[in-house]
C-alpha atoms as a PDB file:
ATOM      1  CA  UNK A   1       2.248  -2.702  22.033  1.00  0.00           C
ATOM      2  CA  UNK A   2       3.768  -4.815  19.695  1.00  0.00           C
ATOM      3  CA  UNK A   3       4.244  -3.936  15.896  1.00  0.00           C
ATOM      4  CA  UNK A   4       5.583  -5.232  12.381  1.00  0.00           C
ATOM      5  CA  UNK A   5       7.175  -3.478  10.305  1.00  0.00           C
ATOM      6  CA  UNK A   6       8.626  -3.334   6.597  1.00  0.00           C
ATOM      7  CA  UNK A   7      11.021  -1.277   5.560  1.00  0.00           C
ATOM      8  CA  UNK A   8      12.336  -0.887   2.056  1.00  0.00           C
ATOM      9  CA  UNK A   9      14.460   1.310   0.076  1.00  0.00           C
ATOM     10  CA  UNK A  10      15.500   0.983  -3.291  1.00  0.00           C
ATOM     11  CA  UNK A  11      18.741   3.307  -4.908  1.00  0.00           C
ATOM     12  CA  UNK A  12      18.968   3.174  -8.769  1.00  0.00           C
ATOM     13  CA  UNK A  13      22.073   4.576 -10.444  1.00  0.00           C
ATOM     14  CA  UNK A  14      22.746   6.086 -13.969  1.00  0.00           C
ATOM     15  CA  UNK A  15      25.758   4.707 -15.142  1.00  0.00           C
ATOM     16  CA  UNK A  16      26.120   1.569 -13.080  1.00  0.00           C
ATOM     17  CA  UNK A  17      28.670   1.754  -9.842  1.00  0.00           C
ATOM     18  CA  UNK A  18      31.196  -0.588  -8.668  1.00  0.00           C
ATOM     19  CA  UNK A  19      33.129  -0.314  -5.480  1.00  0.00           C
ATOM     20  CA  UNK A  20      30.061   1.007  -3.872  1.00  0.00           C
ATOM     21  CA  UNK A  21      30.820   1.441   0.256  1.00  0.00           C
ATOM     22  CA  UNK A  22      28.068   1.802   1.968  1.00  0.00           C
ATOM     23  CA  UNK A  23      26.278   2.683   5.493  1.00  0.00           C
ATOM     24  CA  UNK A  24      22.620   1.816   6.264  1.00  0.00           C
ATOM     25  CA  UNK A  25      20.915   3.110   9.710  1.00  0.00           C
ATOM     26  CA  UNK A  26      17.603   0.487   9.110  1.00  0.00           C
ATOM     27  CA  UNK A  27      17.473  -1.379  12.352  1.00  0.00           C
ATOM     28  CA  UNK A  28      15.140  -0.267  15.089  1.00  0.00           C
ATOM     29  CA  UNK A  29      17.122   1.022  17.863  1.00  0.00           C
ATOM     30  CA  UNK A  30      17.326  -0.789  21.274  1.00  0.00           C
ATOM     31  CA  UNK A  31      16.892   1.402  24.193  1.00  0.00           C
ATOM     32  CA  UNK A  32      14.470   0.597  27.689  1.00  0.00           C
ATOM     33  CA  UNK A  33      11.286   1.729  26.178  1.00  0.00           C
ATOM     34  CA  UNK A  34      11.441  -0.131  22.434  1.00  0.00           C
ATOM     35  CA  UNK A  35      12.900  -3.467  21.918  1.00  0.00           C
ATOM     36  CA  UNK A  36      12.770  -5.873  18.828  1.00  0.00           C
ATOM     37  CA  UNK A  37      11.918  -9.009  18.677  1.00  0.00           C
ATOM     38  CA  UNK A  38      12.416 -10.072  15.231  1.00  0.00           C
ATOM     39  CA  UNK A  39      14.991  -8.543  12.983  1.00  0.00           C
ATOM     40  CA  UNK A  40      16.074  -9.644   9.465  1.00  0.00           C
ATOM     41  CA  UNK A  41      18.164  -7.363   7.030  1.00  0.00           C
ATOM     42  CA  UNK A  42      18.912  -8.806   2.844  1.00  0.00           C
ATOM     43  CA  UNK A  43      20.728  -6.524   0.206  1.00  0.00           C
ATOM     44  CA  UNK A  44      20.172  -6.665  -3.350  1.00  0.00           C
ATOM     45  CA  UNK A  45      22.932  -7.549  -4.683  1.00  0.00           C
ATOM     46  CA  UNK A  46      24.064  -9.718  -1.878  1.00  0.00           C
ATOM     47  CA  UNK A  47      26.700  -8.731   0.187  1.00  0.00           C
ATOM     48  CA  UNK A  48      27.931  -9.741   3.846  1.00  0.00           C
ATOM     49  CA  UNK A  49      26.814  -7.332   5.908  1.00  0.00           C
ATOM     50  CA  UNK A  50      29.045  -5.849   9.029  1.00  0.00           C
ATOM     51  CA  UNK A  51      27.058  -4.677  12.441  1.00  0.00           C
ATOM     52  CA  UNK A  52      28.073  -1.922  14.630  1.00  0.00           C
ATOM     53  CA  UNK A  53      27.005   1.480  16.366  1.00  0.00           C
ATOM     54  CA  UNK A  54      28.078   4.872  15.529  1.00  0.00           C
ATOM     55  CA  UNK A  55      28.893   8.159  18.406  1.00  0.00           C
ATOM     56  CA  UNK A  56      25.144   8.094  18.788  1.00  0.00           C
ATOM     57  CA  UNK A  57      23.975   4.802  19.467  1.00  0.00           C
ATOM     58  CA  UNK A  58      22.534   4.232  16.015  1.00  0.00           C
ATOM     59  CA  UNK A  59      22.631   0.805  14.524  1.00  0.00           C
ATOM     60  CA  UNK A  60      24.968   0.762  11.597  1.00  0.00           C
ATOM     61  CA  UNK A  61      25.251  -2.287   8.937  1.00  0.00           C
ATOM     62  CA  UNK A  62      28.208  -1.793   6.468  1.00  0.00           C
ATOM     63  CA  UNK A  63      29.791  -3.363   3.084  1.00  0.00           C
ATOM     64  CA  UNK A  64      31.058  -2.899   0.191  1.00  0.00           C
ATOM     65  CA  UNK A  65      30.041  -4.028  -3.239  1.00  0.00           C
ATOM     66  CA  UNK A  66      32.719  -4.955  -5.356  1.00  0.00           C
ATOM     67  CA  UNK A  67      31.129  -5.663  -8.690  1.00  0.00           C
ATOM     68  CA  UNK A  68      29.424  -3.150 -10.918  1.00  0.00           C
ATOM     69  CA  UNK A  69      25.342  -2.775 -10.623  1.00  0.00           C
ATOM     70  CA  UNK A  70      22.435  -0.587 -11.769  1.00  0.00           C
ATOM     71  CA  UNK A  71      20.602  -0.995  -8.368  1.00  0.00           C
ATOM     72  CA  UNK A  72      21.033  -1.495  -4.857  1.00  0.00           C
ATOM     73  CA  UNK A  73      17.858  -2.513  -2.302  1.00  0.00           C
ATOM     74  CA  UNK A  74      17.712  -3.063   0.951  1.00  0.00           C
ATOM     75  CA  UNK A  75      14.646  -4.836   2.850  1.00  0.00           C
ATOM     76  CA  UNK A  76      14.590  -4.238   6.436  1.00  0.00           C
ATOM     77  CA  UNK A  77      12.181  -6.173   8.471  1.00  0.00           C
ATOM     78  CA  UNK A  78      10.864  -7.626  11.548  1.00  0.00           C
ATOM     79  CA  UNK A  79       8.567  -7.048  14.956  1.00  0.00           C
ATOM     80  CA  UNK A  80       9.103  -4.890  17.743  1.00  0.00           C
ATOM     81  CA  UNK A  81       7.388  -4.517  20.972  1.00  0.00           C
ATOM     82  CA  UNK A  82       7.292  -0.743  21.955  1.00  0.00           C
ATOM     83  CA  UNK A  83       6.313   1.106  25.480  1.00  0.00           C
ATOM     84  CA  UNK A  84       4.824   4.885  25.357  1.00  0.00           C
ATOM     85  CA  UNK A  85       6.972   5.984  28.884  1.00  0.00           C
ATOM     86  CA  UNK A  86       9.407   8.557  28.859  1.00  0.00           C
ATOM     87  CA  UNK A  87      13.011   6.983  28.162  1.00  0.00           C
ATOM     88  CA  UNK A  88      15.032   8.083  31.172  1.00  0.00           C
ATOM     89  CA  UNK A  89      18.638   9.677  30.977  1.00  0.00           C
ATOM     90  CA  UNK A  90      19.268  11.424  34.251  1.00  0.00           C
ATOM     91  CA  UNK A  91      21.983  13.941  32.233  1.00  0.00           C
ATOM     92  CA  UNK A  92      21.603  14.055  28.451  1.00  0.00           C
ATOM     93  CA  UNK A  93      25.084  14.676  26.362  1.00  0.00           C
ATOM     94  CA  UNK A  94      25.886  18.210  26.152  1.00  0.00           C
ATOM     95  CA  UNK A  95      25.815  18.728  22.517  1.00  0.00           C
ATOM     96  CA  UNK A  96      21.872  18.195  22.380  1.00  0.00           C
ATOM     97  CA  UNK A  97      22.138  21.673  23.667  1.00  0.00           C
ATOM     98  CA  UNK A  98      24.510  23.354  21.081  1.00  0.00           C
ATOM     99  CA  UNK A  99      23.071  24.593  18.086  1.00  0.00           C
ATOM    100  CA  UNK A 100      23.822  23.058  14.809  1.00  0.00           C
ATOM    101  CA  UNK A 101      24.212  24.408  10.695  1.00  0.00           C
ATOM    102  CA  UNK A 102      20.507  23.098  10.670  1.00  0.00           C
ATOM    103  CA  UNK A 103      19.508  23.866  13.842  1.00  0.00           C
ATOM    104  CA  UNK A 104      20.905  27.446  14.881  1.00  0.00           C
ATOM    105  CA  UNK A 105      18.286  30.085  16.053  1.00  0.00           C
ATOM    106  CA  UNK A 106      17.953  34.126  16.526  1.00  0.00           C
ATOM    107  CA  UNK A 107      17.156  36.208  19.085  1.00  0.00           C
ATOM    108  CA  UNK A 108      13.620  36.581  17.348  1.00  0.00           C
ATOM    109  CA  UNK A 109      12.918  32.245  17.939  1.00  0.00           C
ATOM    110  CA  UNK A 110      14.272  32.246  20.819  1.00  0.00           C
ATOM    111  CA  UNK A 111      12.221  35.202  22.508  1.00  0.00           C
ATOM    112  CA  UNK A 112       9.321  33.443  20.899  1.00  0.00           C
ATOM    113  CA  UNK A 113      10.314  30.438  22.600  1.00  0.00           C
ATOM    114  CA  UNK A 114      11.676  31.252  25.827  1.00  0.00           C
ATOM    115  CA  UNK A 115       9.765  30.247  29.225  1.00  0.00           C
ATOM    116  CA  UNK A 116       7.690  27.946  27.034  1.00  0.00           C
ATOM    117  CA  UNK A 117       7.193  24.152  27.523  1.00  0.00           C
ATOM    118  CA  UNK A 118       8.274  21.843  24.859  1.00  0.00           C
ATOM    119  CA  UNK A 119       4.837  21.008  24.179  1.00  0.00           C
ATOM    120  CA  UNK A 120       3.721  24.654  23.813  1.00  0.00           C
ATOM    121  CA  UNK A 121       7.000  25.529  21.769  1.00  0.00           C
ATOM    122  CA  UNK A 122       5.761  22.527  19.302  1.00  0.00           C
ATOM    123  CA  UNK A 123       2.005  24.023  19.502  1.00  0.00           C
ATOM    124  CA  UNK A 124       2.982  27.768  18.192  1.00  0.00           C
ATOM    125  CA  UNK A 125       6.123  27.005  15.809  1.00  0.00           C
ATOM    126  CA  UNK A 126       3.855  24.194  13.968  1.00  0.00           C
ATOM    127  CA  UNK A 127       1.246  27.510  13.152  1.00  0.00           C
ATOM    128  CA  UNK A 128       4.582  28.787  11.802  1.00  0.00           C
ATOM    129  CA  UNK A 129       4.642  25.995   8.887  1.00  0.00           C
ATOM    130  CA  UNK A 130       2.451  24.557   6.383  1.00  0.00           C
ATOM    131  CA  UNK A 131       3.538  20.852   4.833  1.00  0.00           C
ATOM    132  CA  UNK A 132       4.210  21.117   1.323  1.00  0.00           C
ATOM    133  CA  UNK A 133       6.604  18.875  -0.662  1.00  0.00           C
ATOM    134  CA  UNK A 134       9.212  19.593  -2.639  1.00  0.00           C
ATOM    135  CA  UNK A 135      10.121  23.187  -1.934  1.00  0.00           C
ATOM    136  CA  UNK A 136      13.282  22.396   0.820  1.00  0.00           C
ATOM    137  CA  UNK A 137      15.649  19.966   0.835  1.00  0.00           C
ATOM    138  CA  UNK A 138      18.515  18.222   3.058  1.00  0.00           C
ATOM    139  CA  UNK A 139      20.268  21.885   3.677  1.00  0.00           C
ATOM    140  CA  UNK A 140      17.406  23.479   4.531  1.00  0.00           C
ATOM    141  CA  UNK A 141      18.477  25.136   8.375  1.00  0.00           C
ATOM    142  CA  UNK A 142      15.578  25.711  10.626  1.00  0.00           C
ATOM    143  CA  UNK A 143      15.088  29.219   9.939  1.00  0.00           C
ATOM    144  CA  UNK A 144      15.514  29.267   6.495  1.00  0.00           C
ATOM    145  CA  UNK A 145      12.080  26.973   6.440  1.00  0.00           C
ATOM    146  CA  UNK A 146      10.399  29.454   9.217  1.00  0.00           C
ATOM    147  CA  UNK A 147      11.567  32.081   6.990  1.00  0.00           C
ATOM    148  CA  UNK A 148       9.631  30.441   4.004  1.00  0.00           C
ATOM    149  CA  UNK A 149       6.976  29.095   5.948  1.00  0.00           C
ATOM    150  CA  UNK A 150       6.764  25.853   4.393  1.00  0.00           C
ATOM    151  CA  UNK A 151       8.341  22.125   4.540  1.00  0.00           C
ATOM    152  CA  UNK A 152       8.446  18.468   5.386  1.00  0.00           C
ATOM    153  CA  UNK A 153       8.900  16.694   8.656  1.00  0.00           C
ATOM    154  CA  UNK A 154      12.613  17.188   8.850  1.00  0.00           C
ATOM    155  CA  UNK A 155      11.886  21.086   8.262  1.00  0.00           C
ATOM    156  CA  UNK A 156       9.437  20.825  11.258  1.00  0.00           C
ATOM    157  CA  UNK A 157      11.971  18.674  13.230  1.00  0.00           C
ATOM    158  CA  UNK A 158      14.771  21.488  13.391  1.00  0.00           C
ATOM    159  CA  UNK A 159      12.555  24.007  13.867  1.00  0.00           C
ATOM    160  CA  UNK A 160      11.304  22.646  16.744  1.00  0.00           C
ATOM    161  CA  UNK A 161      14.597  21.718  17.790  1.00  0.00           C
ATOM    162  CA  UNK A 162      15.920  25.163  17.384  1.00  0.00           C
ATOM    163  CA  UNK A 163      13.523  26.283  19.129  1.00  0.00           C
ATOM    164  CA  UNK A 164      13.564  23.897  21.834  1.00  0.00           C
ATOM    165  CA  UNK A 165      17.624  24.454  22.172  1.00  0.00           C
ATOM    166  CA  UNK A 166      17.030  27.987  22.675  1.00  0.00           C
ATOM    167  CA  UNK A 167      14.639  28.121  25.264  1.00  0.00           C
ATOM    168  CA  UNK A 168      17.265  25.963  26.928  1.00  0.00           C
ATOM    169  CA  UNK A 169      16.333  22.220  26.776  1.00  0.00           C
ATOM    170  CA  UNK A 170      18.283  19.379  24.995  1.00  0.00           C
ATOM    171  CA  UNK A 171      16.754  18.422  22.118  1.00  0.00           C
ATOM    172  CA  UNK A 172      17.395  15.682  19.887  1.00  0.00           C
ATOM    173  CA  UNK A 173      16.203  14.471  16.147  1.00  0.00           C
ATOM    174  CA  UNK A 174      14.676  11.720  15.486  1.00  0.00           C
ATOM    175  CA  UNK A 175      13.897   9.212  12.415  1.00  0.00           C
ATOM    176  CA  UNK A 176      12.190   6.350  12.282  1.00  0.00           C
ATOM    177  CA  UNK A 177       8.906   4.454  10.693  1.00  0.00           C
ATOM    178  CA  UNK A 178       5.229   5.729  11.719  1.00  0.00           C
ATOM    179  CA  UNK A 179       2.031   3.083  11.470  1.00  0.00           C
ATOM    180  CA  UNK A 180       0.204   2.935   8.362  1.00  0.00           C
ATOM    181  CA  UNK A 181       2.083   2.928   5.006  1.00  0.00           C
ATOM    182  CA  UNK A 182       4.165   5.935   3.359  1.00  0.00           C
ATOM    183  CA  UNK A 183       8.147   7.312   3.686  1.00  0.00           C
ATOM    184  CA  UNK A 184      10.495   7.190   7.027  1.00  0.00           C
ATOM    185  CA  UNK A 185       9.289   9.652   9.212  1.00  0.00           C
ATOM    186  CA  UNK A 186      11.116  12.414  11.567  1.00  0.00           C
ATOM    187  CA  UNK A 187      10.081  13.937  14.629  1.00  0.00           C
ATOM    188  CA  UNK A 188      11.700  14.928  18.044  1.00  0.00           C
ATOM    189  CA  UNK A 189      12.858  14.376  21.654  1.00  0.00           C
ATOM    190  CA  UNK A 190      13.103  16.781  24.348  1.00  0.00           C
ATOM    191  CA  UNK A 191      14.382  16.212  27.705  1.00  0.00           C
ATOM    192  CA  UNK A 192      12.259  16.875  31.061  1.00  0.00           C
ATOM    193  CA  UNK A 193      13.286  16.298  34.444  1.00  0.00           C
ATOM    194  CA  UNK A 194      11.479  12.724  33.903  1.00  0.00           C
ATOM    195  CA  UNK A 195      13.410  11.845  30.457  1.00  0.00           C
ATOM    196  CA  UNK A 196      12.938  11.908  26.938  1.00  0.00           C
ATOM    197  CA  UNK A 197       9.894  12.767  25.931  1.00  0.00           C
ATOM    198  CA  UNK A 198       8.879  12.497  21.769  1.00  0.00           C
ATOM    199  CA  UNK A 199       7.032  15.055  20.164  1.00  0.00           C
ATOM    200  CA  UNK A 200       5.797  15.002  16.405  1.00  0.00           C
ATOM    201  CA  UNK A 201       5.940  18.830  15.090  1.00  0.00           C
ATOM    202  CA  UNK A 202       4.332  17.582  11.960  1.00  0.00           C
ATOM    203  CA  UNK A 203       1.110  16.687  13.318  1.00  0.00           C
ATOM    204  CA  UNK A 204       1.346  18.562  16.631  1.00  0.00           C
ATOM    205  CA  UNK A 205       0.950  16.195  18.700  1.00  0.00           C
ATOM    206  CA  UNK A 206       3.609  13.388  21.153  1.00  0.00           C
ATOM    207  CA  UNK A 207       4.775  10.807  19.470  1.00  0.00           C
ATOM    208  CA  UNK A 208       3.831   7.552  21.187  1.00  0.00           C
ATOM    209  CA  UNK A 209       2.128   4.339  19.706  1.00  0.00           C
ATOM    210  CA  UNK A 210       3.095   3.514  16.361  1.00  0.00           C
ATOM    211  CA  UNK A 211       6.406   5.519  16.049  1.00  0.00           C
ATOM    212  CA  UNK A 212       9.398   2.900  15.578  1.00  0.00           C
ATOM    213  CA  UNK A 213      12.797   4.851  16.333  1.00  0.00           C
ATOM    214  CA  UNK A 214      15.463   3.812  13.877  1.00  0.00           C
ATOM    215  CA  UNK A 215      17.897   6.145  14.571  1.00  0.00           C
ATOM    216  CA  UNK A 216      18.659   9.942  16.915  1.00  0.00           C
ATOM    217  CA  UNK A 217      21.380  12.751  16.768  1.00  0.00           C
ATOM    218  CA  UNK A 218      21.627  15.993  16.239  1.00  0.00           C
ATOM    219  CA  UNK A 219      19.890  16.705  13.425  1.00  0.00           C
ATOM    220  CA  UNK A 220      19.322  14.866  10.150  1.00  0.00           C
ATOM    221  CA  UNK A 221      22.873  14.868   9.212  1.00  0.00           C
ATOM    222  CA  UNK A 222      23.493  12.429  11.881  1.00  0.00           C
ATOM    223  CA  UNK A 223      20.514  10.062  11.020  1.00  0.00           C
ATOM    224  CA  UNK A 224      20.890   9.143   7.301  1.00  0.00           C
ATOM    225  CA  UNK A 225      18.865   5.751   6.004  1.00  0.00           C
ATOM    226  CA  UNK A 226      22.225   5.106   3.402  1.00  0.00           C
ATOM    227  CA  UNK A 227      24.915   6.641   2.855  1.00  0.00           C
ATOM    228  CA  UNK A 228      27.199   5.541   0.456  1.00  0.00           C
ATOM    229  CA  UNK A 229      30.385   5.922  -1.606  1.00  0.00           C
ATOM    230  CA  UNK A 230      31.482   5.295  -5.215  1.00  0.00           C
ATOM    231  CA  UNK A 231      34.462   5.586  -7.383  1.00  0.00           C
ATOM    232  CA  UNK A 232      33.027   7.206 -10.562  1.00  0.00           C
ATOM    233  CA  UNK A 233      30.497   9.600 -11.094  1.00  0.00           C
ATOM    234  CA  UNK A 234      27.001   8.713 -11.015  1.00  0.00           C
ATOM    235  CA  UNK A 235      23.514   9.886 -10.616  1.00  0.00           C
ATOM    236  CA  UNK A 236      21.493   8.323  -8.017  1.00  0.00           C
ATOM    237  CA  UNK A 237      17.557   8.090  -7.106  1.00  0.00           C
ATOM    238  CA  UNK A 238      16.537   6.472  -3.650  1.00  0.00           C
ATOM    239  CA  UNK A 239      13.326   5.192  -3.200  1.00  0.00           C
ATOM    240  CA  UNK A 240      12.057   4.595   0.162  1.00  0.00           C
ATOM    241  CA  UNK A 241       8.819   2.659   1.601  1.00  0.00           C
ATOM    242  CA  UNK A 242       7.759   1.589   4.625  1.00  0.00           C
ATOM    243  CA  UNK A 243       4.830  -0.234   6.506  1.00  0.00           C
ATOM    244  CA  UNK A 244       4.339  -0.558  10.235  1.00  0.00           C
ATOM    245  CA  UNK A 245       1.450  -2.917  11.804  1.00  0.00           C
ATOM    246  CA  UNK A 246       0.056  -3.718  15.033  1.00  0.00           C
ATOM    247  CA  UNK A 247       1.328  -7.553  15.800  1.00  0.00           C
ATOM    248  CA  UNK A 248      -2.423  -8.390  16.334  1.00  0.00           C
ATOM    249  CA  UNK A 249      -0.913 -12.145  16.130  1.00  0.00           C
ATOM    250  CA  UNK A 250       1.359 -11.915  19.128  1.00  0.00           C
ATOM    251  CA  UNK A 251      -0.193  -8.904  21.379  1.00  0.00           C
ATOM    252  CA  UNK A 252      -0.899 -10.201  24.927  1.00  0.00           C
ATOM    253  CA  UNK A 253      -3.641 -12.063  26.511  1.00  0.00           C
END
């Protein structure tokens, strides 16, 4: 399948900043199973932009802004053509294993977990959760949220990791756009003696057509949309919206 996509986030900062560094993971990752075809990246204010990958494979653009500004945006867009197969990595790195601050378990997940399947660990810690907004944020470990019950995707996303790690599969985050219109999305991979397979804890369910992978690690830490540096104090809001499309203009015939 082949899909278009839009993504935009916008940063606005109270007092203006100046020597602003900055990281952006908004490119679609290459790998055998999702490629892009088209690819275009502009910055508000304008700025060269720098390319390169970080430990994980991500795509990383880079710059700095010299001169003082109120907002920065970033517009990230382009089409990519996308295959539902497993991604195959005969030996995944040894750290998808380890547990993480986000991502460590107890001996009460992992006997919950243990002997299961990935897709039947995702099935009974996604009864563990209910979505609500607002009540965890970027520190939120994985059994903090199953403690409280409730939380977003990336709450979902290390649990199921956790959970995954400790029934003794590599397990890897994942973040990336979803089709329809709405916020970046996170869900995760687990690896099977056939590859990488991607699960979405969220909705229960794999993750297949319509999920664009922007970046992986090991948990959200690794995988942040921007992340930037200042030389003053400031307060900053980031905005983020995406929309992903089926390329009804350029699928096959």
């Amino acid at each position: 399948m082949r899909y278009r996509y839009t993504f935009l986030t916008l940063c606005r900062f109270e007092p203006s900043v100046r020597l602003h560094s900055f990281k952006l993971r908004v490119l679609p990752m290459e790998s055998a199973v999702q490629h892009a075809l088209e690819s275009h990246v502009s910055v508000t204010p304008c700025v060269q932009l720098c390319q390169s990958t970080d430990a994980f494979g991500n795509a990383i653009l880079y710059g700095t802004l010299r001169e003082s500004h109120e907002q920065f945006v970033v517009c990230s867009e382009g089409r990519v053509e996308k295959s539902s197969e497993p991604l195959s990595a005969p030996s995944p790195a040894p750290y998808y294993h380890y547990a993480t601050a986000l991502t460590a378990w107890d001996a009460s997940l992992q006997a919950l977990c243990q002997g299961r399947s990935p897709e039947d660990i995702m099935h009974v810690l996604h009864s563990r959760l209910q979505y609500e907004r607002f009540v965890t944020d970027n520190s939120t470990t994985a059994l903090q949220a199953l403690t409280l019950g409730r939380g977003v995707c990336q709450d979902y996303a290390h649990l199921m990791i956790a959970g995954c790690r400790a029934a003794g599969y590599a397990a890897r985050y994942v973040s990336g756009l979803v089709e329809g219109e709405g916020e970046t999305h996170a869900w995760v991979e687990v690896h099977e003696e056939d590859g990488w397979h991607a699960y979405d804890p969220t909705h229960d369910s794999r993750a297949g057509e319509g999920f664009l992978k922007i970046a992986h690690g090991r948990d959200a830490s690794d995988c942040p949309v921007n992340r930037g540096r200042f030389y003053q104090w400031t307060s900053e809001i980031m905005e983020v919206k995406c929309k992903v499309t089926h390329d009804t203009d350029s699928d096959f015939t």
